[in-house]
Protein backbone atom coordinates (compact mmCIF):
# COMPACT_ATOMS: atom_id res chain seq x y z
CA UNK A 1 -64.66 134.15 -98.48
CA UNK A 2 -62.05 136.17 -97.51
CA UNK A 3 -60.79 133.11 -94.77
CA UNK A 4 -60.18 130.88 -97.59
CA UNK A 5 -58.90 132.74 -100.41
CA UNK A 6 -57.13 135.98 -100.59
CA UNK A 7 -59.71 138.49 -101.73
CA UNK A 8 -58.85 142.22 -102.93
CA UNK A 9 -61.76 144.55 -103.67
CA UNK A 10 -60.73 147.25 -106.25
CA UNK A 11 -63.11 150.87 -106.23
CA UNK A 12 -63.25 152.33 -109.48
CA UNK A 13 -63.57 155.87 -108.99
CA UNK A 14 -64.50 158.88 -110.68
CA UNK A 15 -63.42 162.40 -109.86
CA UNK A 16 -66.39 163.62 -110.53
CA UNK A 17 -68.14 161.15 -107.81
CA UNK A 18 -66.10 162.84 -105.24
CA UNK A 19 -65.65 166.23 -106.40
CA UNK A 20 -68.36 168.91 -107.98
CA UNK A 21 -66.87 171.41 -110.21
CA UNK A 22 -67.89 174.97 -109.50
CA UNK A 23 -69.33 174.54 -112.90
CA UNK A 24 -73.22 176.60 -112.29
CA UNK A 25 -76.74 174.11 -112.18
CA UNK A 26 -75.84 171.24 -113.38
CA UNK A 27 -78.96 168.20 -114.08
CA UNK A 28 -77.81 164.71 -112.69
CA UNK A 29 -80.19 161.73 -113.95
CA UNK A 30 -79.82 158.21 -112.88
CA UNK A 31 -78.48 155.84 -115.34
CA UNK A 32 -81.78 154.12 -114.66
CA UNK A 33 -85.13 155.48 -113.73
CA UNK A 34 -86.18 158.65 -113.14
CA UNK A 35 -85.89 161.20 -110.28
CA UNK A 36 -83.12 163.84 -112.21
CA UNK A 37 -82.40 166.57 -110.30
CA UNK A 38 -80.42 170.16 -110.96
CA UNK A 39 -77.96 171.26 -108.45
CA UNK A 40 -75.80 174.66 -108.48
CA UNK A 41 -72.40 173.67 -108.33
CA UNK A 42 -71.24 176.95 -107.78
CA UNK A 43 -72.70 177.39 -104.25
CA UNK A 44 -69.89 176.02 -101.93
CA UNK A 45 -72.34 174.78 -99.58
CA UNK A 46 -73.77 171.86 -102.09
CA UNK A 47 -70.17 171.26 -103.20
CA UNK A 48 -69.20 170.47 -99.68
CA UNK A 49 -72.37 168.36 -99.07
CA UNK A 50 -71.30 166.22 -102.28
CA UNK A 51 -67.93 165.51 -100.61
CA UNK A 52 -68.89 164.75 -97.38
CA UNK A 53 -71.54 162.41 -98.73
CA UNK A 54 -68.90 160.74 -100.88
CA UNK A 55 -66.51 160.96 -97.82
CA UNK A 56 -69.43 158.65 -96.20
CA UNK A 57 -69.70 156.46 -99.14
CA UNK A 58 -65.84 155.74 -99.03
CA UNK A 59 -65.93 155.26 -96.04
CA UNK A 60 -68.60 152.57 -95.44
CA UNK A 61 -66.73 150.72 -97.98
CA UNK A 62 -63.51 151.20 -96.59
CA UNK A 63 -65.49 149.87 -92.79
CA UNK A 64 -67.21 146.81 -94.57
CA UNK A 65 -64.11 145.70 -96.33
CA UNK A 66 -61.92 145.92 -93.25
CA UNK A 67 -64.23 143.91 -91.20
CA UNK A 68 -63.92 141.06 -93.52
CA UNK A 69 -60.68 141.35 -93.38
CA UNK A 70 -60.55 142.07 -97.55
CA UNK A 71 -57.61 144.48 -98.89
CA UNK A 72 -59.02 147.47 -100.87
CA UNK A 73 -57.28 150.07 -103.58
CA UNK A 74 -58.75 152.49 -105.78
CA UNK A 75 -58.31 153.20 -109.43
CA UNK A 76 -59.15 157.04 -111.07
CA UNK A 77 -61.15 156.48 -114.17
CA UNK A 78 -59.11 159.45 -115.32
CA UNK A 79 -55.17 159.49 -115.49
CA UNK A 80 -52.41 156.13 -115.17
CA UNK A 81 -54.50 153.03 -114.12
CA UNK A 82 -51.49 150.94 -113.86
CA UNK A 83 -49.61 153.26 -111.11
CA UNK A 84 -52.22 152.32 -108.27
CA UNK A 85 -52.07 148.73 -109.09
CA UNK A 86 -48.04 148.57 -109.12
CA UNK A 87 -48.88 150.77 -105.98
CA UNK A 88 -51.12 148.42 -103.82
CA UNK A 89 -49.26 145.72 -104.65
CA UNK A 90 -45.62 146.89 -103.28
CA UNK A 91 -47.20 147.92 -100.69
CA UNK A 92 -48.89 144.53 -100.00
CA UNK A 93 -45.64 142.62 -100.52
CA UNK A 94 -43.48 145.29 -98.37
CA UNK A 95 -46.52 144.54 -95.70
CA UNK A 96 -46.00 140.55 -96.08
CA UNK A 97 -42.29 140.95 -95.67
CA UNK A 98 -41.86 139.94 -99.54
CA UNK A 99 -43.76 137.08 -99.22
CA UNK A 100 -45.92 136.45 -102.51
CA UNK A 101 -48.97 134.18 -101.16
């Protein structure tokens, strides 16, 4: 796809994906199915394991995109949405030497 037309994949991200409060057991239940589960979220070591599993995540995405040679930028469910679009998209024209496709 990406040969012929000028693809950008956009990650919509939540804080919470990537970071666990220290906030005691907390229950996490699929949005579908079953299979909920408690973890403590105070225990450093299961806070760490939830970032480096979302590290992975990211980064599998980040790999997969690349090789198809599609442009990626995230946007924070939380906070200004329109900063990291005006964001990606200087940076994409600065890249293209102000070209606009």
């Amino acid at each position: 796809l990406s040969r012929v037309h000028d693809v950008i994949g956009v990650r919509v991200v939540d804080p919470l994906e990537e970071e666990l409060p220290s906030a005691g057991l907390v229950r996490l239940a699929p949005i579908a199915g079953e299979g909920a589960r408690e973890l403590d979220a105070s225990s450093e070591p299961v806070r760490a394991s939830w970032r480096d599993e979302a590290t992975e995540r990211r980064e599998e995405v980040e790999e997969l995109l690349a090789r198809a040679r599609v442009d990626l930028f995230s946007i924070p469910t939380v906070g200004d949405l329109g900063a990291p679009v005006q964001e990606f998209f200087r940076r994409r024209q600065s890249r293209s030497g102000g070209r606009t496709c």
